[in-house]
N, C-alpha and C. Protein backbone atom coordinates (compact mmCIF):
# COMPACT_ATOMS: atom_id res chain seq x y z
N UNK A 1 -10.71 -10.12 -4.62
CA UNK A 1 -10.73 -10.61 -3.26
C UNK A 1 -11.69 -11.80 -3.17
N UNK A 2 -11.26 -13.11 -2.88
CA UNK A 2 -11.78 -14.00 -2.59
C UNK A 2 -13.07 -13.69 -1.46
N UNK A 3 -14.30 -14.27 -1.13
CA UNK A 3 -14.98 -13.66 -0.42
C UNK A 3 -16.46 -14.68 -0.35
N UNK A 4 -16.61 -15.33 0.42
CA UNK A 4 -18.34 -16.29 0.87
C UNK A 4 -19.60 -15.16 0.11
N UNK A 5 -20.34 -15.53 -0.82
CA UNK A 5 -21.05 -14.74 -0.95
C UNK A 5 -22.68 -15.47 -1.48
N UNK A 6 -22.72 -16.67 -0.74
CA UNK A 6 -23.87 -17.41 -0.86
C UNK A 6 -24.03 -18.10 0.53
N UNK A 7 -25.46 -18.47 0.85
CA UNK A 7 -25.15 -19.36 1.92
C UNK A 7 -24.73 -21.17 1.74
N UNK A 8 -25.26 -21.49 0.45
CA UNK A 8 -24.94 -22.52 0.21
C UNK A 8 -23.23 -22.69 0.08
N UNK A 9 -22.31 -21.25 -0.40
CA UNK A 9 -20.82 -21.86 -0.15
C UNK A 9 -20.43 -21.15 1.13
N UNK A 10 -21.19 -20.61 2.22
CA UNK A 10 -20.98 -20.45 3.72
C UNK A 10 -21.74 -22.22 4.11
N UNK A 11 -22.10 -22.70 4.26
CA UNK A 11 -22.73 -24.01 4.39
C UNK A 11 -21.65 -25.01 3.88
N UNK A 12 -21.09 -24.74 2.84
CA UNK A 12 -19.75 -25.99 2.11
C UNK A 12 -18.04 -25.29 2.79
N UNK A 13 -18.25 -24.18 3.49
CA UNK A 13 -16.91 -23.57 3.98
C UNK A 13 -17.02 -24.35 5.66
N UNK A 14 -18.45 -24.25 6.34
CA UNK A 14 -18.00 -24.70 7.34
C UNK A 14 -18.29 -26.47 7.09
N UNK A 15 -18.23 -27.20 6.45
CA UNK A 15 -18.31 -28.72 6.17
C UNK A 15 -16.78 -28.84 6.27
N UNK A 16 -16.02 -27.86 5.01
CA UNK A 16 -15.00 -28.05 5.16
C UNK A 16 -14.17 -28.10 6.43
N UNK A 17 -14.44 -27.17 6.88
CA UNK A 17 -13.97 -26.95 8.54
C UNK A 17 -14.10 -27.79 9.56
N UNK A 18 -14.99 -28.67 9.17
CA UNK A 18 -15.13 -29.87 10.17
C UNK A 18 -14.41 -31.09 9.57
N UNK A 19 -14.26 -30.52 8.40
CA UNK A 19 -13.07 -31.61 8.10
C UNK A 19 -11.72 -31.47 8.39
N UNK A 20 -11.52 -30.08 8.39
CA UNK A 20 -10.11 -29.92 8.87
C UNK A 20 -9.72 -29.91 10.10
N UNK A 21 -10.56 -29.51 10.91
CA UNK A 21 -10.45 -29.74 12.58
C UNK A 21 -9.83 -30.82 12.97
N UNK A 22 -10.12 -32.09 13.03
CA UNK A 22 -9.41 -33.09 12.95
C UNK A 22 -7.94 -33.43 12.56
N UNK A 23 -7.55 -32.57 11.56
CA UNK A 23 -6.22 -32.93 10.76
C UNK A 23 -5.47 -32.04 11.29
N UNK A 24 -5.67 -31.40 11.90
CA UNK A 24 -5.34 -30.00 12.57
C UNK A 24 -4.68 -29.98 14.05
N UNK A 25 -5.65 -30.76 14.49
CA UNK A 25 -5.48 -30.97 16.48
C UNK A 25 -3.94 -31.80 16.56
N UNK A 26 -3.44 -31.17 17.72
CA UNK A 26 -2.06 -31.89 18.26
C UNK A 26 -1.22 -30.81 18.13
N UNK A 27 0.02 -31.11 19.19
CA UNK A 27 1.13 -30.43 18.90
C UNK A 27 1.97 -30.60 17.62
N UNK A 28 1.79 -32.08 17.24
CA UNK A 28 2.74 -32.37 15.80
C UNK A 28 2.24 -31.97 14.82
N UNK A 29 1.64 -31.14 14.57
CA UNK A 29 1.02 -30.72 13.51
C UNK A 29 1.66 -29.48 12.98
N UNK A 30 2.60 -28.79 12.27
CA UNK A 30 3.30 -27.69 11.80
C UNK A 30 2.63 -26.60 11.84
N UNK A 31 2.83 -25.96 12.36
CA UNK A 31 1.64 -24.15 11.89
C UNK A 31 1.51 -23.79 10.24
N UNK A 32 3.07 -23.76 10.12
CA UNK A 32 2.60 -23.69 8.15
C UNK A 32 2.01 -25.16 7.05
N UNK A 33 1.45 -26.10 7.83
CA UNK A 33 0.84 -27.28 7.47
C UNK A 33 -0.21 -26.81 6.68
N UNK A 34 -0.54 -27.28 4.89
CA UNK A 34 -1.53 -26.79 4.35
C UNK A 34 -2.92 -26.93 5.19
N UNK A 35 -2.99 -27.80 5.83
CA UNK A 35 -4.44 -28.25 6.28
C UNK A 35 -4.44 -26.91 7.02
N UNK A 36 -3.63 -26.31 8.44
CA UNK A 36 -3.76 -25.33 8.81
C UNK A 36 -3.99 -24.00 8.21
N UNK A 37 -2.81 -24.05 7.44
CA UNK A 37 -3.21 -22.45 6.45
C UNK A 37 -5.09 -22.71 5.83
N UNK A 38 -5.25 -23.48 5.25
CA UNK A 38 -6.67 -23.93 4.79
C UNK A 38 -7.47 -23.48 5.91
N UNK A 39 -7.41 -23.89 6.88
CA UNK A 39 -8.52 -24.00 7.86
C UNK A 39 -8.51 -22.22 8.46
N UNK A 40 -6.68 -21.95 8.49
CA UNK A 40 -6.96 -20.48 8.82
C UNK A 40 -7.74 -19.41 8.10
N UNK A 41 -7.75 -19.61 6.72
CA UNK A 41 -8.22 -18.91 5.56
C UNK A 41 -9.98 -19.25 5.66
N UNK A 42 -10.21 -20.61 5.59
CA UNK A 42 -11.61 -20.49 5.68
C UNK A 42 -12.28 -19.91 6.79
N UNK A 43 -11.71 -19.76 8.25
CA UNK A 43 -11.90 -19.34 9.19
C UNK A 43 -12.21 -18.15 9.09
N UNK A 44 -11.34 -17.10 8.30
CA UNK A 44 -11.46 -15.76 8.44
C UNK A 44 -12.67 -15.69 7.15
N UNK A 45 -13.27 -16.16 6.21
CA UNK A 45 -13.92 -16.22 4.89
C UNK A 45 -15.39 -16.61 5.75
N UNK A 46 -15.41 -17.28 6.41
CA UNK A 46 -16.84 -17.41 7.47
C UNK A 46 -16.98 -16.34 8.21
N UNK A 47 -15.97 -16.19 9.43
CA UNK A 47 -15.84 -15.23 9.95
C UNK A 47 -17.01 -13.77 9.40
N UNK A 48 -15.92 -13.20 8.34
CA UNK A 48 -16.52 -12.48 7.75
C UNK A 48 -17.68 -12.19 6.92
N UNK A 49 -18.39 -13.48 6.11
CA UNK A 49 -19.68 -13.54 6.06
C UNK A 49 -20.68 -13.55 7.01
N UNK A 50 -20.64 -14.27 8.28
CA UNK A 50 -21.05 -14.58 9.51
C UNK A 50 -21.34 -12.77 9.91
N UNK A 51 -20.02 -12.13 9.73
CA UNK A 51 -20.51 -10.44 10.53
C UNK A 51 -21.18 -9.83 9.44
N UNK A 52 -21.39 -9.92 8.45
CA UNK A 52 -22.37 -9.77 7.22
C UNK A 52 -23.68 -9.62 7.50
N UNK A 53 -23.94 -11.56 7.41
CA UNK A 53 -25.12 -11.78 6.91
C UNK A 53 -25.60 -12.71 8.23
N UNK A 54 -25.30 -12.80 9.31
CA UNK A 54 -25.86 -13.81 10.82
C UNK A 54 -25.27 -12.45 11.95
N UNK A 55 -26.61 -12.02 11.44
CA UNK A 55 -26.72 -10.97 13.05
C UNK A 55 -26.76 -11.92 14.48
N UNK A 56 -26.07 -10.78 15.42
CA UNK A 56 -25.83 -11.64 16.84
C UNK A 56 -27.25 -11.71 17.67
N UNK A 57 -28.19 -12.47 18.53
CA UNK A 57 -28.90 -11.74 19.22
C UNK A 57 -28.90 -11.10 20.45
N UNK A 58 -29.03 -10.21 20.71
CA UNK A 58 -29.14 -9.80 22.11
C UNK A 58 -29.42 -10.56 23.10
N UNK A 59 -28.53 -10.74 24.07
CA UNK A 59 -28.90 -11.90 25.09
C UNK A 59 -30.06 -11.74 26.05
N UNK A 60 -31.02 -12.41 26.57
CA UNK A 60 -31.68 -11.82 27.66
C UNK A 60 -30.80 -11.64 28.45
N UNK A 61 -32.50 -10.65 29.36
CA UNK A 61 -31.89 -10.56 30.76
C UNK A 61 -31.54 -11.68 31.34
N UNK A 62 -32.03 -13.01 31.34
CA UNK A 62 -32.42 -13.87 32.61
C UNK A 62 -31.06 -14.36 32.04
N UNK A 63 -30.51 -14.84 30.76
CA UNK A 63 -29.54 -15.40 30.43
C UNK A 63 -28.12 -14.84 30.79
N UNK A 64 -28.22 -13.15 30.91
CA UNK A 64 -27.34 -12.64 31.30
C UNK A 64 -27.04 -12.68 32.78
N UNK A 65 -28.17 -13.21 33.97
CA UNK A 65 -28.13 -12.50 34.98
C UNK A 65 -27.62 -14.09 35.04
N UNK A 66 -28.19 -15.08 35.17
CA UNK A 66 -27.58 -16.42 34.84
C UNK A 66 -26.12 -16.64 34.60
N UNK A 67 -25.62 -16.19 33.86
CA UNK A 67 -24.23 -15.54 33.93
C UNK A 67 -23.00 -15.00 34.44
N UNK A 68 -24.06 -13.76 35.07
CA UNK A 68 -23.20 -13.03 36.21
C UNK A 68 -23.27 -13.74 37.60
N UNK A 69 -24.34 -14.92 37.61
CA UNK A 69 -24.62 -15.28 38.86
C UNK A 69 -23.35 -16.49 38.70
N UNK A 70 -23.10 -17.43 37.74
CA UNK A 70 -21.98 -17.76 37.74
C UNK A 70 -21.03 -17.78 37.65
N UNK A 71 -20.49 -16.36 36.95
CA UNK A 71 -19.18 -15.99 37.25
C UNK A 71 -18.95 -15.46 38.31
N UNK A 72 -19.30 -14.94 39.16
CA UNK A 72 -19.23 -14.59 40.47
C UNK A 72 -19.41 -15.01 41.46
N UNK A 73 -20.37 -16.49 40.86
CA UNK A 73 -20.14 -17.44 42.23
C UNK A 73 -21.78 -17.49 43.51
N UNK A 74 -22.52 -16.39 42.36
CA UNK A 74 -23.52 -16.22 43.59
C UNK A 74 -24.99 -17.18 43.40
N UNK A 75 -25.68 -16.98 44.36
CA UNK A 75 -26.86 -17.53 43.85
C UNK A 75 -28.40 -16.45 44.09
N UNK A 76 -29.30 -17.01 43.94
CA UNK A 76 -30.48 -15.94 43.86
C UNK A 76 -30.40 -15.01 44.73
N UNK A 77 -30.35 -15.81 46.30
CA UNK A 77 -30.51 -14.66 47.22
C UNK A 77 -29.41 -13.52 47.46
N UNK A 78 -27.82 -14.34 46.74
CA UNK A 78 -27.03 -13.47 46.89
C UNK A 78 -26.98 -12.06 46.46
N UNK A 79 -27.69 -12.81 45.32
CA UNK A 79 -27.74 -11.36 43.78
C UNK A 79 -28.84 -10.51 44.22
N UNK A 80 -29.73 -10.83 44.66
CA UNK A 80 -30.67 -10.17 45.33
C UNK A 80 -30.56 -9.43 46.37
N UNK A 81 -29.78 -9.66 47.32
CA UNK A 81 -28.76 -8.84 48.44
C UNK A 81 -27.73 -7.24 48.15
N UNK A 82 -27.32 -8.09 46.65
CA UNK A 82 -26.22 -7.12 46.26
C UNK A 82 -26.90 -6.05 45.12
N UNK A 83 -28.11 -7.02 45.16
CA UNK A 83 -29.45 -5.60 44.24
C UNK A 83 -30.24 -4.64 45.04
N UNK A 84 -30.14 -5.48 46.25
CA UNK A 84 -31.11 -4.59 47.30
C UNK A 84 -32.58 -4.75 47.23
N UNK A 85 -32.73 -5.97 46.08
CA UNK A 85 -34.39 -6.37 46.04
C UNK A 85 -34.41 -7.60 46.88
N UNK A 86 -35.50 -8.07 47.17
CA UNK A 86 -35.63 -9.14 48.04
C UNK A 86 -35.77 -10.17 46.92
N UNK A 87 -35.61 -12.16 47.64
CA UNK A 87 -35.42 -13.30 47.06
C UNK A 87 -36.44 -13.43 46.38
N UNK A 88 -37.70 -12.79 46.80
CA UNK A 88 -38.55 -13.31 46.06
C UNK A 88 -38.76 -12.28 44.55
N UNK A 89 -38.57 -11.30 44.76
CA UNK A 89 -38.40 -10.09 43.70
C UNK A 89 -37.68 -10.86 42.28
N UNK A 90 -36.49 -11.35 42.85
CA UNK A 90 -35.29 -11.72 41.79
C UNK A 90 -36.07 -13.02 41.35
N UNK A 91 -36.56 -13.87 42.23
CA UNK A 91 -37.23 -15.41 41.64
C UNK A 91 -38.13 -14.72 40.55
N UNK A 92 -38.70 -13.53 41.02
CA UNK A 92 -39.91 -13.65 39.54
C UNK A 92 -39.11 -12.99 37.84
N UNK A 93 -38.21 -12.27 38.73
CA UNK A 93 -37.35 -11.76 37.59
C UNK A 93 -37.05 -12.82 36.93
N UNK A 94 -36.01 -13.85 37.42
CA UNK A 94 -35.67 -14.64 36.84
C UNK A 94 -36.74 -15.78 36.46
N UNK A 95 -37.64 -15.71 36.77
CA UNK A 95 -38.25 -16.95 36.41
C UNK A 95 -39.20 -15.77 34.60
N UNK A 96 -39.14 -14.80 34.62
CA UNK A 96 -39.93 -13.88 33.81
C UNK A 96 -41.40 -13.53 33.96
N UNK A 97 -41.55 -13.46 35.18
CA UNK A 97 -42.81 -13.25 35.82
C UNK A 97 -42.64 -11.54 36.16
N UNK A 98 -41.72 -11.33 36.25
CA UNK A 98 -41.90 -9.24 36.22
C UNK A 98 -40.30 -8.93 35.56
N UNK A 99 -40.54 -7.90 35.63
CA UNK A 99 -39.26 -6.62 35.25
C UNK A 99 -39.17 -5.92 35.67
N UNK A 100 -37.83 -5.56 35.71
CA UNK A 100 -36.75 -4.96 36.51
C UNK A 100 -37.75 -3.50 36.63
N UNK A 101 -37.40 -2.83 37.83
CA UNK A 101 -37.88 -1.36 37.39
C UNK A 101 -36.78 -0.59 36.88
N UNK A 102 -37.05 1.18 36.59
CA UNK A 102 -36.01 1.66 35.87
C UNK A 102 -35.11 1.46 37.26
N UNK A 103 -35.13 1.87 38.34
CA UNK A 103 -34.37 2.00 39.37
C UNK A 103 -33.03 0.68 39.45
N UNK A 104 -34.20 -0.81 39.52
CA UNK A 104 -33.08 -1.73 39.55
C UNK A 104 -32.49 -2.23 38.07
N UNK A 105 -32.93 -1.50 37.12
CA UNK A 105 -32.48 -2.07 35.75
C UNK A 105 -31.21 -0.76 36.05
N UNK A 106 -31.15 0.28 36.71
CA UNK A 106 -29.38 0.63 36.79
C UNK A 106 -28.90 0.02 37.86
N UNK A 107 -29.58 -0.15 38.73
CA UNK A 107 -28.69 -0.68 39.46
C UNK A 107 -27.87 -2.08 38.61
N UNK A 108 -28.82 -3.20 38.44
CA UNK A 108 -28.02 -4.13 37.41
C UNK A 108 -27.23 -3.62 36.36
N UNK A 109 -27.05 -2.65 36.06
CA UNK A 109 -26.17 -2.13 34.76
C UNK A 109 -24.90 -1.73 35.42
N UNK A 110 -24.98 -1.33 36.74
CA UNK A 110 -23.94 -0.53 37.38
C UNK A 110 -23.01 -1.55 38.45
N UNK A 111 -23.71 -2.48 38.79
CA UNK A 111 -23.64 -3.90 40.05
C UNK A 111 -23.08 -4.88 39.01
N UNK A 112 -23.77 -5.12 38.19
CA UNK A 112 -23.43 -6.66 37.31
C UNK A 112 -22.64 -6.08 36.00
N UNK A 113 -22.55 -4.99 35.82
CA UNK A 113 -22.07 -4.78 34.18
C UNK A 113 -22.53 -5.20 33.26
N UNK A 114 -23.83 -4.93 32.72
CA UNK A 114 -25.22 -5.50 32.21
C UNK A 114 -25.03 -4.12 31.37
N UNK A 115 -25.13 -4.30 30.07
CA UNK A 115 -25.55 -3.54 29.05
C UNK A 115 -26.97 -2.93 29.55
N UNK A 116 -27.47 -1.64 29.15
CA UNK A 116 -28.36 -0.89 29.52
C UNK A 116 -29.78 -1.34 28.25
N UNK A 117 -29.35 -1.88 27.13
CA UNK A 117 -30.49 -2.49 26.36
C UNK A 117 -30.62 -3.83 26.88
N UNK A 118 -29.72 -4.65 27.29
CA UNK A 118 -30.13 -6.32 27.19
C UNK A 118 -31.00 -5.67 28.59
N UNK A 119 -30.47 -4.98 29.59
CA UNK A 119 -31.51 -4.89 30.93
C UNK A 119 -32.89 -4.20 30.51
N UNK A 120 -33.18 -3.59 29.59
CA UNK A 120 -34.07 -3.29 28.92
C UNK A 120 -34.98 -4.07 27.66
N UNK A 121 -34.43 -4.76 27.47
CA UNK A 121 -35.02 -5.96 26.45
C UNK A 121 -34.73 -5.31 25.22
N UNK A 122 -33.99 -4.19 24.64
CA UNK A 122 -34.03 -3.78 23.30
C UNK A 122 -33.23 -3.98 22.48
């Protein structure tokens, strides 16, 4: 089984990949086009080193709440409304001046759909 097992040829797989990107883009381009099959194959050969050996990190809180505040459209005071803490509560949250208590770290898990470690920092 063919397989990335250095970082220096994970480092020359995605070079390649930026070479093929290019040759790749457009509708006229064939699906069974070597450049494509190439690019599909190295894709999955990163891929899979990547879930190996480049752990994900846990997102913060502030990055997550940042998040939910834009997919939903809200802003501080909104999220703060729909937490039941006041504007200024959430400003220090988000700014990282305090943390959540256990109380509103479920509520954010249960309100925003917030993983119970990222609301916990672990």
């Amino acid at each position: 089984m063919v397989q990335i097992k250095t970082e220096a040829q994970h480092q020359a797989a995605l070079a390649r990949i930026e070479e093929l990107l290019p040759l790749t883009w457009g509708d006229n381009v064939p699906e069974d086009s070597p450049e494509k099959l190439e690019l599909a194959l190295l894709s999955d050969l990163v891929a899979d080193y990547e879930d190996e050996h480049v752990p994900l990190a846990t997102p913060s809180l502030i990055d997550t709440l940042r998040l939910r505040m834009y997919e939903r459209g809200l802003n501080q005071q909104k999220i703060a409304a729909l937490l039941g803490i006041s504007a200024p509560r959430m400003s220090e949250i988000m700014n990282g001046k305090a943390e959540p208590s256990l109380a509103l770290a479920r509520t954010m898990c249960q309100k925003l759909d917030i993983q119970p470690e990222v609301v916990l920092g672990l």
